[in-house]
C-alpha atoms as a PDB file:
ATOM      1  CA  UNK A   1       0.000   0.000   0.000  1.00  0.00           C
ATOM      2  CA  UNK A   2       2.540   2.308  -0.829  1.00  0.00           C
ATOM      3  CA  UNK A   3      -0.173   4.734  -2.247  1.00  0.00           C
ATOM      4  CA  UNK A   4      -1.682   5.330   1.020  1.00  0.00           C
ATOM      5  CA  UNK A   5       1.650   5.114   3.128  1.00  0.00           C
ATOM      6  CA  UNK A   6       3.600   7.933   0.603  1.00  0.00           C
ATOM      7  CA  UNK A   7      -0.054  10.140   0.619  1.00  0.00           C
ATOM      8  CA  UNK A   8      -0.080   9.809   4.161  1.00  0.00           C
ATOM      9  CA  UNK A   9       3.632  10.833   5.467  1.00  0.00           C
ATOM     10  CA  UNK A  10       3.103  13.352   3.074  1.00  0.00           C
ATOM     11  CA  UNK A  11      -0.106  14.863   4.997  1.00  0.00           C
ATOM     12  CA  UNK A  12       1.723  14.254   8.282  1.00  0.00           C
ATOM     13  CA  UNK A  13       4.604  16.212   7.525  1.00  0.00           C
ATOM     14  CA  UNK A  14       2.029  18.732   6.568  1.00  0.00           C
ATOM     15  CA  UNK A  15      -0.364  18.509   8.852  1.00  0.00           C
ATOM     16  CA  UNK A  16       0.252  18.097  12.655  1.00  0.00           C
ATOM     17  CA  UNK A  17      -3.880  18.210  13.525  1.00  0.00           C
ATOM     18  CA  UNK A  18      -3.558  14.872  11.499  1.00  0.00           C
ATOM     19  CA  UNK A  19      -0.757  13.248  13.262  1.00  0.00           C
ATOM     20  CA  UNK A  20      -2.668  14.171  16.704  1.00  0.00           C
ATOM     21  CA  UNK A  21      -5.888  12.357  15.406  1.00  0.00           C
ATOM     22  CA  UNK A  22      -3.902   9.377  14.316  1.00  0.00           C
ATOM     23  CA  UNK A  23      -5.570   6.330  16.919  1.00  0.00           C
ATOM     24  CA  UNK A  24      -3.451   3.656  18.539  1.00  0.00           C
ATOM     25  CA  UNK A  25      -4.034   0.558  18.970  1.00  0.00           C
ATOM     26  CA  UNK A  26      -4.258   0.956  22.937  1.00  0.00           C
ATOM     27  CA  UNK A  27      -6.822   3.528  22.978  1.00  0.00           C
ATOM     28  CA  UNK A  28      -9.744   2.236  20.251  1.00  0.00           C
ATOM     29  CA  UNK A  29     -13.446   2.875  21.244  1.00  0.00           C
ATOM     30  CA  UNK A  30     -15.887   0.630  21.308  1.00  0.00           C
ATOM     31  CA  UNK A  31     -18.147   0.965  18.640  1.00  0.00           C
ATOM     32  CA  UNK A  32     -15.550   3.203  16.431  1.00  0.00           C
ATOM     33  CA  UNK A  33     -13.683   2.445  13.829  1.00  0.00           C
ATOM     34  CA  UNK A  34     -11.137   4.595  12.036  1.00  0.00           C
ATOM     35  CA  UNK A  35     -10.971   4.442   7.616  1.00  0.00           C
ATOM     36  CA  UNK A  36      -8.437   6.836   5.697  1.00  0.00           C
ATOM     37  CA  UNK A  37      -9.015   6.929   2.362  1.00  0.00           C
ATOM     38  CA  UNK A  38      -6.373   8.370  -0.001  1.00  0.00           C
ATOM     39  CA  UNK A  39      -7.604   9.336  -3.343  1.00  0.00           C
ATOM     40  CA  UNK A  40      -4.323   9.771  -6.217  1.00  0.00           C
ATOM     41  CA  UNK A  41      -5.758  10.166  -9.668  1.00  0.00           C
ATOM     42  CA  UNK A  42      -7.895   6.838 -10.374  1.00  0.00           C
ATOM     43  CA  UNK A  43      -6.736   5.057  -7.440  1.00  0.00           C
ATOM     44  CA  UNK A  44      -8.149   5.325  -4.444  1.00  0.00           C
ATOM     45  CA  UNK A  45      -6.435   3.578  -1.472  1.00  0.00           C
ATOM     46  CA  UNK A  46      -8.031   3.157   1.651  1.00  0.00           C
ATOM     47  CA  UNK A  47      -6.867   1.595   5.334  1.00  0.00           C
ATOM     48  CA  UNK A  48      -9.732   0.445   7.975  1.00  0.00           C
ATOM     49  CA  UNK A  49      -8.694   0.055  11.829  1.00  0.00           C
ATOM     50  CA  UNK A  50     -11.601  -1.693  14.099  1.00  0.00           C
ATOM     51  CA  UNK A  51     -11.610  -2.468  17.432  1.00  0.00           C
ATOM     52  CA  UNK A  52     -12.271  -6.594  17.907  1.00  0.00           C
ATOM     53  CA  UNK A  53     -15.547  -6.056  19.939  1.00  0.00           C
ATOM     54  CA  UNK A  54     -16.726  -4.097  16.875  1.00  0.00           C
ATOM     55  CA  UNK A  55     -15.989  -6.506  14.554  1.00  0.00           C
ATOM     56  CA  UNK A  56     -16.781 -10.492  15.885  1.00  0.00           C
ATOM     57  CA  UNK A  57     -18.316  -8.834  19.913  1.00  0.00           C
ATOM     58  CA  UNK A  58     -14.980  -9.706  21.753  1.00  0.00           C
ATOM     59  CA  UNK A  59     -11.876  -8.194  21.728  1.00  0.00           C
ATOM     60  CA  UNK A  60      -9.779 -11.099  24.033  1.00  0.00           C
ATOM     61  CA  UNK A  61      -8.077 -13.160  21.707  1.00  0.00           C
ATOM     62  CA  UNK A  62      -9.769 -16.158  20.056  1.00  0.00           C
ATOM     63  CA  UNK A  63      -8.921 -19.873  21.548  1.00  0.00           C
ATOM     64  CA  UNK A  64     -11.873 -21.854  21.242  1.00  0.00           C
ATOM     65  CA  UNK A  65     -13.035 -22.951  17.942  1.00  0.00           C
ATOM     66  CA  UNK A  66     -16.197 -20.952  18.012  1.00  0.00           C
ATOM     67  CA  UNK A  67     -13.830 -17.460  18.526  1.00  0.00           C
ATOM     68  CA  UNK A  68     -11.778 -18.399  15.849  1.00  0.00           C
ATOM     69  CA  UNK A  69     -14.780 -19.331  13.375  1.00  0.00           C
ATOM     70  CA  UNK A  70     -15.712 -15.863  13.823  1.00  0.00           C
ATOM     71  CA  UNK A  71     -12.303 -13.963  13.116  1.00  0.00           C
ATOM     72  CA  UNK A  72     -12.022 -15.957  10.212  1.00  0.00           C
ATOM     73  CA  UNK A  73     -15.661 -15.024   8.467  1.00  0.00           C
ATOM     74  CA  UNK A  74     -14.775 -11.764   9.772  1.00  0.00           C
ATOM     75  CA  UNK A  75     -11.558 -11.292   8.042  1.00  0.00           C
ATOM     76  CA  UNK A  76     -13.171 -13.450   4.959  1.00  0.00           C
ATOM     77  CA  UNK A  77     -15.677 -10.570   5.207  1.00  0.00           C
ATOM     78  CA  UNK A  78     -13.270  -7.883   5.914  1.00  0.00           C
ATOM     79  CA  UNK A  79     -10.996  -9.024   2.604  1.00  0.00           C
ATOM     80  CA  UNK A  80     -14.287  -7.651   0.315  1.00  0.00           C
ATOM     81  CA  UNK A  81     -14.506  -3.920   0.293  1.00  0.00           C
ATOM     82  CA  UNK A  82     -16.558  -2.896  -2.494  1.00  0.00           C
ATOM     83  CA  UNK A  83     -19.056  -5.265  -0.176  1.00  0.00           C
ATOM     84  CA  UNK A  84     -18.262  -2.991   2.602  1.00  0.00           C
ATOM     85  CA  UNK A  85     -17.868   0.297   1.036  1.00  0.00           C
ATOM     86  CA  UNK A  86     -20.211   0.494  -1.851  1.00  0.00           C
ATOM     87  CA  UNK A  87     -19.282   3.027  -4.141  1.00  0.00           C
ATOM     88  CA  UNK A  88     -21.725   4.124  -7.640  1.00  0.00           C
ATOM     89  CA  UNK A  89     -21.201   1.504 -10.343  1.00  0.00           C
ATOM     90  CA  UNK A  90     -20.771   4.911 -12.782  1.00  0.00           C
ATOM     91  CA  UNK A  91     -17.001   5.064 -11.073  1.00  0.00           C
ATOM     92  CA  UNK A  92     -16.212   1.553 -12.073  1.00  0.00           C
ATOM     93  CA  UNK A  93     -13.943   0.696  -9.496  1.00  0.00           C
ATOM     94  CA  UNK A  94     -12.466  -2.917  -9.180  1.00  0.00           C
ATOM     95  CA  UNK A  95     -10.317  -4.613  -6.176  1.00  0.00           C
ATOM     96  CA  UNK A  96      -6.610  -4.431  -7.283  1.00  0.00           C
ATOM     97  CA  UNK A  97      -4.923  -5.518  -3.393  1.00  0.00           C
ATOM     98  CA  UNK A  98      -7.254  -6.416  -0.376  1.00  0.00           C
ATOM     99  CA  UNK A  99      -5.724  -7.111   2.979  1.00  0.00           C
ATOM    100  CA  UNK A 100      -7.083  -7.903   6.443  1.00  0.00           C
ATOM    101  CA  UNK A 101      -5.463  -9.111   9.775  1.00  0.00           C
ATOM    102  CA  UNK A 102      -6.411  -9.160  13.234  1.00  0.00           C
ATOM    103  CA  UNK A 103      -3.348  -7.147  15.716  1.00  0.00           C
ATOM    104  CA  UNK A 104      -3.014  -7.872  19.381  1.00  0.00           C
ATOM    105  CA  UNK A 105      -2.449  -5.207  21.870  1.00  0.00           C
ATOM    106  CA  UNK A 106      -0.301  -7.818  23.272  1.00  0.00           C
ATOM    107  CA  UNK A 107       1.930  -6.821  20.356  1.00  0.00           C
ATOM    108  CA  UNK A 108       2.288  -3.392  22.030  1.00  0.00           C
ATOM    109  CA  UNK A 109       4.040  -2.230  24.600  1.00  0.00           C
ATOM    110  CA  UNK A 110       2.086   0.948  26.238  1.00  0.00           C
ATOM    111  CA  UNK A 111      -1.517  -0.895  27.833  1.00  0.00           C
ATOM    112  CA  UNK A 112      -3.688   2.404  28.837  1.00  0.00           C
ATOM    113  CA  UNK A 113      -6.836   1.866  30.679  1.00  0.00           C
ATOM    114  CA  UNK A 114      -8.447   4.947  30.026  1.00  0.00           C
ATOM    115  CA  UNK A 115     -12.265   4.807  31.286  1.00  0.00           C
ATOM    116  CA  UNK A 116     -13.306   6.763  28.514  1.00  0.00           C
ATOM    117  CA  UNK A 117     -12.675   4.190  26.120  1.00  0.00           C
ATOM    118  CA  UNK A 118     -14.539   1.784  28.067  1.00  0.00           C
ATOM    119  CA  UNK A 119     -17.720   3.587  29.061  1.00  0.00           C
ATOM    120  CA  UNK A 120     -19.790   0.384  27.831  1.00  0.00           C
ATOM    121  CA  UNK A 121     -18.379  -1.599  30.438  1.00  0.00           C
ATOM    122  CA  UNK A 122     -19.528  -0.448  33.532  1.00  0.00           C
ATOM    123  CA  UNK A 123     -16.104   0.123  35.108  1.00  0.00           C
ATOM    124  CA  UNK A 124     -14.980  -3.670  34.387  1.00  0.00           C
ATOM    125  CA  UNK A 125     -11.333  -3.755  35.005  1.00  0.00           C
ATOM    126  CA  UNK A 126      -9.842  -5.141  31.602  1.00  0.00           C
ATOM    127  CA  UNK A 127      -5.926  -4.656  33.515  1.00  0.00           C
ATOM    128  CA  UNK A 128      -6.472  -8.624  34.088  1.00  0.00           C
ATOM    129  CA  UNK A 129      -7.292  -9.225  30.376  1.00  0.00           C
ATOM    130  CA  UNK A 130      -4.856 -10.507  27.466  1.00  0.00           C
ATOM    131  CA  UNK A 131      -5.617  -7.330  25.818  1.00  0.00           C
ATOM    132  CA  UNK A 132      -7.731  -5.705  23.069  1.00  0.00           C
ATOM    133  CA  UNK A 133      -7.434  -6.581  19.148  1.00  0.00           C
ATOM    134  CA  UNK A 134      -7.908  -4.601  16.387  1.00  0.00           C
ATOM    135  CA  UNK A 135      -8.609  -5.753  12.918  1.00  0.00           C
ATOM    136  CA  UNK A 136      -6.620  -3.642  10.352  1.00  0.00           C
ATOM    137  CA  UNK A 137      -7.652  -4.265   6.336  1.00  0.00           C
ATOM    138  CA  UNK A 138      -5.737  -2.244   3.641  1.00  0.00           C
ATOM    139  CA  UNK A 139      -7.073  -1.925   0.359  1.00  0.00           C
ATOM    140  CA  UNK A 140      -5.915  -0.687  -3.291  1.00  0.00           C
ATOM    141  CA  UNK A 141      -9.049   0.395  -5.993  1.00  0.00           C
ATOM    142  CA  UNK A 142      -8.672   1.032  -9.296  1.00  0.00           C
ATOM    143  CA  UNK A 143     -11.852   3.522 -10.678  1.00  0.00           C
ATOM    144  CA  UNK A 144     -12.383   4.006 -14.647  1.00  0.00           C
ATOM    145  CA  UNK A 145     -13.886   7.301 -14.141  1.00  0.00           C
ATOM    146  CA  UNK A 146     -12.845   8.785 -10.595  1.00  0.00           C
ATOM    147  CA  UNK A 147     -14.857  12.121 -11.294  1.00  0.00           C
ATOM    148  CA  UNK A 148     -18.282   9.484 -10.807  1.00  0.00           C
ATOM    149  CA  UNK A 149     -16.900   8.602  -7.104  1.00  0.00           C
ATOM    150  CA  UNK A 150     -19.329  11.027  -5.242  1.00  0.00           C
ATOM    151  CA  UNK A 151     -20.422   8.858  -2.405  1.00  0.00           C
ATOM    152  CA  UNK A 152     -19.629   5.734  -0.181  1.00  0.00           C
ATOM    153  CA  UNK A 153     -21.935   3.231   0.825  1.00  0.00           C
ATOM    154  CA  UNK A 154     -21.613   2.058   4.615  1.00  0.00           C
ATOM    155  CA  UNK A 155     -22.694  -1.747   4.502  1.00  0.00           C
ATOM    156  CA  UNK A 156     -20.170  -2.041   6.707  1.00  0.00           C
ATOM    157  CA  UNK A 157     -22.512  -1.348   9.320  1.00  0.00           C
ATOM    158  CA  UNK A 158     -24.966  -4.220   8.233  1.00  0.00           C
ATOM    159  CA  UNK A 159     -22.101  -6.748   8.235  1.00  0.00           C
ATOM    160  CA  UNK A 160     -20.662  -5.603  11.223  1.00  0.00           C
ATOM    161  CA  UNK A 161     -24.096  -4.639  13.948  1.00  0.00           C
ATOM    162  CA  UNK A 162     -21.581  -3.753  17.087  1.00  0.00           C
ATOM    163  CA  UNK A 163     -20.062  -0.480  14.404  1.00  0.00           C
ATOM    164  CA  UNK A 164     -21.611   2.542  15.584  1.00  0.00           C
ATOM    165  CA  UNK A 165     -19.294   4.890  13.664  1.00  0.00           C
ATOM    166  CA  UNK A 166     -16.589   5.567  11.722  1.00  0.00           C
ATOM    167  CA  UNK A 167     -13.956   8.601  11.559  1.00  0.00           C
ATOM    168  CA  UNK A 168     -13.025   8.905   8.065  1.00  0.00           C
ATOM    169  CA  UNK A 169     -10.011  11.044   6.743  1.00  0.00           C
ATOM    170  CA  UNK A 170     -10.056  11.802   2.780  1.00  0.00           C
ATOM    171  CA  UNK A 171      -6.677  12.616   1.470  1.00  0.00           C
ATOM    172  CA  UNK A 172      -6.784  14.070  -2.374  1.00  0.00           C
ATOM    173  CA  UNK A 173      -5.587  16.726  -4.387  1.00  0.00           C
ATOM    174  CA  UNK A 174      -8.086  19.149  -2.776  1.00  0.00           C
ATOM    175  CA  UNK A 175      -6.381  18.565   1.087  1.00  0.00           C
ATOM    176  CA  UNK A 176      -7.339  16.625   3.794  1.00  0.00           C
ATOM    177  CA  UNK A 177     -11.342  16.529   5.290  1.00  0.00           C
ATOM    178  CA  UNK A 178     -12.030  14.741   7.851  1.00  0.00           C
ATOM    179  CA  UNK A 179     -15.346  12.989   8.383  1.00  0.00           C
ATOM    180  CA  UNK A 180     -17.492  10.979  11.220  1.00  0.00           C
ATOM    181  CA  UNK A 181     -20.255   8.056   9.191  1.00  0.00           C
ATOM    182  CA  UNK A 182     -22.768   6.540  11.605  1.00  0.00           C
ATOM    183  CA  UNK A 183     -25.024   3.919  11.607  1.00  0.00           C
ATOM    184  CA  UNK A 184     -27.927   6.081  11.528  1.00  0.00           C
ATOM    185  CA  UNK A 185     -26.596   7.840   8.442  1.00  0.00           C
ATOM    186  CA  UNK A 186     -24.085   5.011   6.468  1.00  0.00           C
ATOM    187  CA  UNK A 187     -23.295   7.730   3.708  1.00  0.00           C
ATOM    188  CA  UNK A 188     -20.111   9.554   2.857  1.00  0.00           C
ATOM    189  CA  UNK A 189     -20.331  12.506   0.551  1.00  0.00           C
ATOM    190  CA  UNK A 190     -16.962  12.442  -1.462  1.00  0.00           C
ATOM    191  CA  UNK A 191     -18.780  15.437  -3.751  1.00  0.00           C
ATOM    192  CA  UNK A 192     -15.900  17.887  -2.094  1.00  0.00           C
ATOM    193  CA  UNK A 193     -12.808  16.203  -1.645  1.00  0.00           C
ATOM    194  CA  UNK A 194     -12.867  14.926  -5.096  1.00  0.00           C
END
């Protein structure tokens, strides 16, 4: 995903508001997910972070057979994201790299048990836990006509009921915008970034 990766160090060096926005692992919300979308003449690159509970309803890591089952239609899921992200047929945009994974905090060295980010718990203590996961997807789209990509889609909120929103940062030739999609309103207007 060099697309993305060059379009976004670019942006950060520009842009510290960006940098400051950029989530870790550690501190994910429940119920948010985070999707930059980088848009370079007809390619359009985007990079999804969601925490586990989002995702499959847990965020411990998966040991029994049932856990893993579900990470693995989930990433099956996550690996289709013209499913997810349905753009107008009029842009003609096809799948040229699609990538998903499931990270560990465990992976991570800083564990911060901030109680804002775990306001649907009730005060459990997750100190004891193994840790949060994240799933991470990258993906690269090629569009025939990039001027007819007005819009995205949000079925990611059908195939994943636990997403209640997601922060969305556009990168193009027209800046950076940044963006919240709910549930309640699954549509991103790309009429002004692009």
């Amino acid at each position: 995903m060099k697309l993305l990766s060059l379009l976004a160090l670019s942006t950060l060096a520009a842009s510290p508001a960006f940098a400051q926005e950029t989530r870790q692992l550690d501190s994910h919300e429940h119920g948010v997910g985070q999707l930059d979308i980088a848009i370079d003449g007809s390619q359009v690159a985007m990079e999804l972070h969601a925490p586990g509970a989002d995702i499959v309803g847990f965020e411990y890591g998966a040991e029994s057979d049932g856990d893993i089952a579900s990470v693995d239609a989930a990433l099956l899921i996550l690996a289709q994201p013209l499913d997810l992200f349905v753009v107008p047929d009029a842009a003609k945009c096809i799948v040229v790299d699609a990538r998903a994974e499931l990270e560990s905090e465990d992976e991570h060295d800083n564990h911060e048990d901030g109680d804002e980010d775990h306001d649907d718990h009730e005060g459990e203590d997750h100190v004891e836990e193994a840790g949060h996961t994240e799933f991470h997807s990258e993906y690269l789209l090629e569009c025939g006509d990039i001027t007819a990509l007005s819009e995205i889609s949000f079925a990611y909120f059908t195939a994943f009921p636990n997403a209640l929103e997601v922060e969305v940062q556009v990168i193009s030739d027209q800046g950076a915008t940044a963006f919240e999609v709910e549930r309640d309103a699954p549509m991103l207007d790309l009429s002004t970034v692009n």
